[in-house]
Protein backbone atom coordinates (compact mmCIF):
# COMPACT_ATOMS: atom_id res chain seq x y z
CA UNK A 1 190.13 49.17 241.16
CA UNK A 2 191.48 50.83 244.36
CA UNK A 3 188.86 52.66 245.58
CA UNK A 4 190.60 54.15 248.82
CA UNK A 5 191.50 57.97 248.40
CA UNK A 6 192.14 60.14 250.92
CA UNK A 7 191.85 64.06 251.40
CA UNK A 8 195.44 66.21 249.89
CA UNK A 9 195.01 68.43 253.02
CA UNK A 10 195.50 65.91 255.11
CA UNK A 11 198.70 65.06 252.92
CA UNK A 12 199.95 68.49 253.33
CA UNK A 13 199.21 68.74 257.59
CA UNK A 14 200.67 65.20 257.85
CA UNK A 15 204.09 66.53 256.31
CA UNK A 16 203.62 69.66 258.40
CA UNK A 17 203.44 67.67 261.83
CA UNK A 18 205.56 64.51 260.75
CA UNK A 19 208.52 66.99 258.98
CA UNK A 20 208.47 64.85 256.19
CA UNK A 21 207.67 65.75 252.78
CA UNK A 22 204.81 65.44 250.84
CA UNK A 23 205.95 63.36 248.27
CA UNK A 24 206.88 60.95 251.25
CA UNK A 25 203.45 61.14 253.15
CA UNK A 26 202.03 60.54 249.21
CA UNK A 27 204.32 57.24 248.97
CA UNK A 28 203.21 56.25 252.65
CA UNK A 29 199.35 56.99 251.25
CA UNK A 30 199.98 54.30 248.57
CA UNK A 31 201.77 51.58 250.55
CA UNK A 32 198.67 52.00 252.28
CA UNK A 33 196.31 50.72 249.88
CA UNK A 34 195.31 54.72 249.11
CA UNK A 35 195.20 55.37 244.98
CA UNK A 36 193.80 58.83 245.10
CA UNK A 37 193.06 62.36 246.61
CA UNK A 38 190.24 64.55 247.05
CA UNK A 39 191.61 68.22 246.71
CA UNK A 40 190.23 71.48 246.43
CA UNK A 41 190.39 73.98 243.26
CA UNK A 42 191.71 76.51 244.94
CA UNK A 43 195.13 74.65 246.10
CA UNK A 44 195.30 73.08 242.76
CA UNK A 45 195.10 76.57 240.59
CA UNK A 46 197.84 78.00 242.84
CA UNK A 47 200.16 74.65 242.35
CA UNK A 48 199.09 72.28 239.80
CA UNK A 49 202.27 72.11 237.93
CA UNK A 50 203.77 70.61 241.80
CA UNK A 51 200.99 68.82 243.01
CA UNK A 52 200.31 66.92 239.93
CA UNK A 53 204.14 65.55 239.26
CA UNK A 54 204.10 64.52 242.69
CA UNK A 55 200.72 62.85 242.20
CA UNK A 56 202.09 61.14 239.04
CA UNK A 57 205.47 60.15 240.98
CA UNK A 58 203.46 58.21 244.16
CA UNK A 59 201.35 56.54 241.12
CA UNK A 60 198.30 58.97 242.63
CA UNK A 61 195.26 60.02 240.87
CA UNK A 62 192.55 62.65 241.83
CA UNK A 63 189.13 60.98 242.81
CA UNK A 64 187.21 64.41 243.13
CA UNK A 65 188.08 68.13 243.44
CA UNK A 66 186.13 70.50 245.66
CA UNK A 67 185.64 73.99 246.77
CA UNK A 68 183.55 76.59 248.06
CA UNK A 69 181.20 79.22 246.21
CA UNK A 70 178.45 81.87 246.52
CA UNK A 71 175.90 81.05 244.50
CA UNK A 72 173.53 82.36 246.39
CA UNK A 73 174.08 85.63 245.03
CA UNK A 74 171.93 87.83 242.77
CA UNK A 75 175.02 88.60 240.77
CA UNK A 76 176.76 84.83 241.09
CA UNK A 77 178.52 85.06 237.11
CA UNK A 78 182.31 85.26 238.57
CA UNK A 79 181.28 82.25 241.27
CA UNK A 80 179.64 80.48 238.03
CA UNK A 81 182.62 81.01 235.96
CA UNK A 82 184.88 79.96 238.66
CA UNK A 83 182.99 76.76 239.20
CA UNK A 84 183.41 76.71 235.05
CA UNK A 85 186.75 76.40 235.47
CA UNK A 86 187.01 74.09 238.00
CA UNK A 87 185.17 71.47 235.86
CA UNK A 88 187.61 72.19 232.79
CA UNK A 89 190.45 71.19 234.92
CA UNK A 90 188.50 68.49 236.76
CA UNK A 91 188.48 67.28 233.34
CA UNK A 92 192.20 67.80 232.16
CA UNK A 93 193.49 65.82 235.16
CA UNK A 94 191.40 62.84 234.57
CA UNK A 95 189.10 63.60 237.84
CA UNK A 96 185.50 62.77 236.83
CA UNK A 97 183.86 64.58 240.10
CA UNK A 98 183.53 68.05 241.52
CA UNK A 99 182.13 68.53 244.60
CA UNK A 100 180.71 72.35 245.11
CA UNK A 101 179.44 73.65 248.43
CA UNK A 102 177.07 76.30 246.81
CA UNK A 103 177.04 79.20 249.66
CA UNK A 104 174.79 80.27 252.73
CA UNK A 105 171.84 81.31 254.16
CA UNK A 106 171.82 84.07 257.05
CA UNK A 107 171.25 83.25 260.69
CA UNK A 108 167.62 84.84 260.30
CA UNK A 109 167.08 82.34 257.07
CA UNK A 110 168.63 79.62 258.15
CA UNK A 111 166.60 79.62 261.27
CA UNK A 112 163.66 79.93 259.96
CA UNK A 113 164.71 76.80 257.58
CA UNK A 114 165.62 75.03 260.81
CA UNK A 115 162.46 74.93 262.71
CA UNK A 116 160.45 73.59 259.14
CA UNK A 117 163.32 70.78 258.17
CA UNK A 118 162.26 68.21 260.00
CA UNK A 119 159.60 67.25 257.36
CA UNK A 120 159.99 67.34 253.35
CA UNK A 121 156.70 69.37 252.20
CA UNK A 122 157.22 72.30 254.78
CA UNK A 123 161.27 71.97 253.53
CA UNK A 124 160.15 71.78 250.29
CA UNK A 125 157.68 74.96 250.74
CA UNK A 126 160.58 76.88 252.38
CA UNK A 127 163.11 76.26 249.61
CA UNK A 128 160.74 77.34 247.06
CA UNK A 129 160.12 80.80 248.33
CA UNK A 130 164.13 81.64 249.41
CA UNK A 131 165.61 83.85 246.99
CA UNK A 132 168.79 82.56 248.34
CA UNK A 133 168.37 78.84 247.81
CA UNK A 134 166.90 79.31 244.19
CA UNK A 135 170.04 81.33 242.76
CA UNK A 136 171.90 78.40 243.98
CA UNK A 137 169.79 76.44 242.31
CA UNK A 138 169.70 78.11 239.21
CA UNK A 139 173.54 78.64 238.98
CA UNK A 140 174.18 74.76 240.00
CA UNK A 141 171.83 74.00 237.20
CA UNK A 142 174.14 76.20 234.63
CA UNK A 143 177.17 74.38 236.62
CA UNK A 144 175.62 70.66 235.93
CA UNK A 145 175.09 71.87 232.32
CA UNK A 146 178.54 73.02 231.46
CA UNK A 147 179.95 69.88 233.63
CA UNK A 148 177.62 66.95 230.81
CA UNK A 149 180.12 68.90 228.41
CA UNK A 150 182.79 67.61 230.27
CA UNK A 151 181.38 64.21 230.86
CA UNK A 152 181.79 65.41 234.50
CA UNK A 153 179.35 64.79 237.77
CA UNK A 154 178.77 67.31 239.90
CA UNK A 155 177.81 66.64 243.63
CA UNK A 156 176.53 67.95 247.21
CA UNK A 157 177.71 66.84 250.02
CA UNK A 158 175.87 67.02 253.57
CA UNK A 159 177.67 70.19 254.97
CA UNK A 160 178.27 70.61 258.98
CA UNK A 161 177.07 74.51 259.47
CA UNK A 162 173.96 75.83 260.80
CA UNK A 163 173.90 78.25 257.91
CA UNK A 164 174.05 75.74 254.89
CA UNK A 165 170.36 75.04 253.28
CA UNK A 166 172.15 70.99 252.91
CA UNK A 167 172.98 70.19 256.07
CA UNK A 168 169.97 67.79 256.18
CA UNK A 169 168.82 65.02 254.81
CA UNK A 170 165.38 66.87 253.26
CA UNK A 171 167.43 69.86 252.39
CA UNK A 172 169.49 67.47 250.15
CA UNK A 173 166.33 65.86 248.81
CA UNK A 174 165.45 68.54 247.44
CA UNK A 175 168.61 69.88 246.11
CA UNK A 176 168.63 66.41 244.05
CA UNK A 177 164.91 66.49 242.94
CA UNK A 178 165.46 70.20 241.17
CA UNK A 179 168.62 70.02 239.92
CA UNK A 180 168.93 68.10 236.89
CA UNK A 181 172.21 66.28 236.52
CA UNK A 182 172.89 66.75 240.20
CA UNK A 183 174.24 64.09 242.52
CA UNK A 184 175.53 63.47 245.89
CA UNK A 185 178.98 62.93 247.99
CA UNK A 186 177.66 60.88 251.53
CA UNK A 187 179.50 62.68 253.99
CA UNK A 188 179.08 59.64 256.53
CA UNK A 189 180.01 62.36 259.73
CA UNK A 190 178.35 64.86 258.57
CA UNK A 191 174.56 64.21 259.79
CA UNK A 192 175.57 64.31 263.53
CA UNK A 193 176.14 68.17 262.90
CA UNK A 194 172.12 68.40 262.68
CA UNK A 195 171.56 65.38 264.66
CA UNK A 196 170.29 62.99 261.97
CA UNK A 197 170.38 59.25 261.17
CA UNK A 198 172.98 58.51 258.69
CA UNK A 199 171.64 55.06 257.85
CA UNK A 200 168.57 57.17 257.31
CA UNK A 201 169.92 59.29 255.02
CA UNK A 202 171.87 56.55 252.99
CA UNK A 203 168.42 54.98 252.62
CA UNK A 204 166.63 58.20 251.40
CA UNK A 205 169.83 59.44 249.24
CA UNK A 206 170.74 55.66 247.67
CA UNK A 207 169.66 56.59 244.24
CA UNK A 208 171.77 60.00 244.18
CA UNK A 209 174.98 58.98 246.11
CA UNK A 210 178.00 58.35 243.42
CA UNK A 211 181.16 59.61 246.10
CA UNK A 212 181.53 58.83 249.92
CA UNK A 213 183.97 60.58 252.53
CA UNK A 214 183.90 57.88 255.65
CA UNK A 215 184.20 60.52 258.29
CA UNK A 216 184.33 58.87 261.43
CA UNK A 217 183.46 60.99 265.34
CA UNK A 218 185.12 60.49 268.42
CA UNK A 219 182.53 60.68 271.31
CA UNK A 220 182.76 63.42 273.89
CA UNK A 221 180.67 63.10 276.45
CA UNK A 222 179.71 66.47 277.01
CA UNK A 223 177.36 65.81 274.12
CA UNK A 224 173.81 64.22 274.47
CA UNK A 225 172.35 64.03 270.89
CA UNK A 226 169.98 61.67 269.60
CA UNK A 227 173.16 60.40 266.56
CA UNK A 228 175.27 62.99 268.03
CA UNK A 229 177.86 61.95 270.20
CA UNK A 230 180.75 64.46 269.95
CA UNK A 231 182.21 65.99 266.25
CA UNK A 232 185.89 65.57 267.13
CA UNK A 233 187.57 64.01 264.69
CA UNK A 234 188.74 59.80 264.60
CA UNK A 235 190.27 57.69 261.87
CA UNK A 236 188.10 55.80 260.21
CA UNK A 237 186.15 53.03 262.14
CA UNK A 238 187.35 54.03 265.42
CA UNK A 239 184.59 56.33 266.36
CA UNK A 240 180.72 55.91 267.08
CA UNK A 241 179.58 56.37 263.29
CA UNK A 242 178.25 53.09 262.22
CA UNK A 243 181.03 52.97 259.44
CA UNK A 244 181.05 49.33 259.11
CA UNK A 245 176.49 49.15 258.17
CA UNK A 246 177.31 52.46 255.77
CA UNK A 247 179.91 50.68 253.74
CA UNK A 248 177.71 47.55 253.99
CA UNK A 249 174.67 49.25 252.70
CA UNK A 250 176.49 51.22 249.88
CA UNK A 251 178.34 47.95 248.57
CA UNK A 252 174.75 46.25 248.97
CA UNK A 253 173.19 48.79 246.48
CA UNK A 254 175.99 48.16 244.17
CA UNK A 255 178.37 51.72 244.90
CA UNK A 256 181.37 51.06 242.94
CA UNK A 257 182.68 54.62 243.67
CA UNK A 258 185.72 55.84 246.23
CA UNK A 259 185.85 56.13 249.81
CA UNK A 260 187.49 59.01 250.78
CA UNK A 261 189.32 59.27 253.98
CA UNK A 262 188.42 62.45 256.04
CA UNK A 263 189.51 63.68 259.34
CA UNK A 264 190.06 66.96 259.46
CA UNK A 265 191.33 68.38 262.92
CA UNK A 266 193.40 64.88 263.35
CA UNK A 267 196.08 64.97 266.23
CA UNK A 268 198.07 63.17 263.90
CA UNK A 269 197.04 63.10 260.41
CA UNK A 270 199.60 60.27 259.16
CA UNK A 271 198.84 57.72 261.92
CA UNK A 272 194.91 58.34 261.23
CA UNK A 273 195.27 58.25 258.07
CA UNK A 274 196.58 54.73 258.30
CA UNK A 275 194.27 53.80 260.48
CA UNK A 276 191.87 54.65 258.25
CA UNK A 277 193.39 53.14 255.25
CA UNK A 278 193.49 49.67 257.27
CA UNK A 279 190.31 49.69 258.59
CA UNK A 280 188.60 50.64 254.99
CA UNK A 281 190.97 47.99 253.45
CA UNK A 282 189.52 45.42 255.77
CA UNK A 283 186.00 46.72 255.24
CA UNK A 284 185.83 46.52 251.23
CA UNK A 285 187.47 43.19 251.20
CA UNK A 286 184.97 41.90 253.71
């Protein structure tokens, strides 16, 4: 199995800045060794009948679909029934992953969360007694319910924002350990946002990871972090993420799932995106 997909917004920016179309860019995407796209609900609902015979004419599938909620609501039924929905066509178009990105804390929250995340128990403690983080736990827990219907996984991913209770690696931890049927997208770029160890996190998060996106960094040297070097954006292998001991680690513990090319923000999203392509190509065959 190809297990190279690559982000449709990308698709859809590289046709923007190339002037070709997107049923080009999606031909391109398969000469490249790409078999798949990660795209969100929200673009799909609006223009699934499009989307989905272009798909079908570049021989694409859809490896995951994704989008954003607030389920950290006391009132989250219309988020719930949204996410509903988004596993029911997750499900008609053959995609057997949904990634949800369950809401936000406020600035007051999420810095109190931030001075306590450095250790699991005082995380642990913290999410416990936030009304915010347990209706997002309780609705993803009616969300991985509905989705075992569907035979479908749902998944986290490490987000980059100072508001979002998974940004870190014991945030996620604990996101996994309460949510039954819950699993995790590695977002390999994501850790620098909070200034964590990615091969840390791969280590802690092994037994929940089933989906990758191999963001890569560029380094700006404005920035002094401990793992963070800069967050501008870099085709795949070409930054300072240790890309290469990720994938090595992941194959190791026997990942058979996609890699999904990210890089939002790209210059030029075609050229990274074969970049990308290549260097993953040469990475999985190594």
């Amino acid at each position: 199995m190809n297990r190279i997909s690559v982000f449709y917004d990308h698709i859809a920016e590289a046709a923007e800045q190339s002037g070709l179309s997107i049923g080009k860019i999606l031909e391109k995407c398969g000469g490249y060794g790409i078999s798949a796209v990660e795209i969100q609900y929200t673009r799909l609902k609006e223009n699934r009948k499009t989307i989905c015979k272009a798909l079908d004419k570049a021989g694409l599938s859809i490896s995951s679909v994704y989008d954003f909620f607030d389920l950290g609501s006391d009132k989250p039924d219309k988020e719930i029934e949204r996410a509903c929905d988004m596993l029911k066509m997750a499900s008609e178009l053959g995609a057997g992953k949904v990634l949800v990105v369950p809401g936000a804390l406020n600035m007051s929250e999420a810095a109190e969360l931030t001075a306590c995340a450095g250790n699991y128990d005082t995380t642990a403690v913290y999410m416990d007694g936030n009304a915010t983080v347990q209706n997002m736990k309780k609705s993803l827990m009616q969300i991985c319910a509905e989705a075992e219907k569907y035979g479908i996984t749902v998944t986290m991913e490490d987000f980059d924002g100072f508001c979002q209770p998974f940004s870190r690696i014991n945030e996620l931890l604990w996101f996994m350990k309460n949510v039954p049927g819950l699993k995790y997208t590695l977002d390999t770029g994501n850790f620098a946002f909070s200034d964590e160890n990615v091969l840390e996190a791969v280590e802690v998060m092994k037994d929940y990871i089933v989906h990758v996106h191999c963001k890569d960094r560029a380094v700006d040297e404005t920035v002094g972090g401990k793992y963070c070097k800069g967050m501008g954006a870099s085709p795949a292998g070409g930054g300072y993420i240790p890309m290469g001991g990720i994938i090595q680690r992941m194959l190791n513990c026997g990942y058979e799932g996609f890699f999904a090319i990210e890089h939002f923000g790209a210059a030029d999203q075609l050229e990274y995106i074969r970049q990308s392509a290549e260097y993953l190509t040469s990475a999985l065959d190594g």
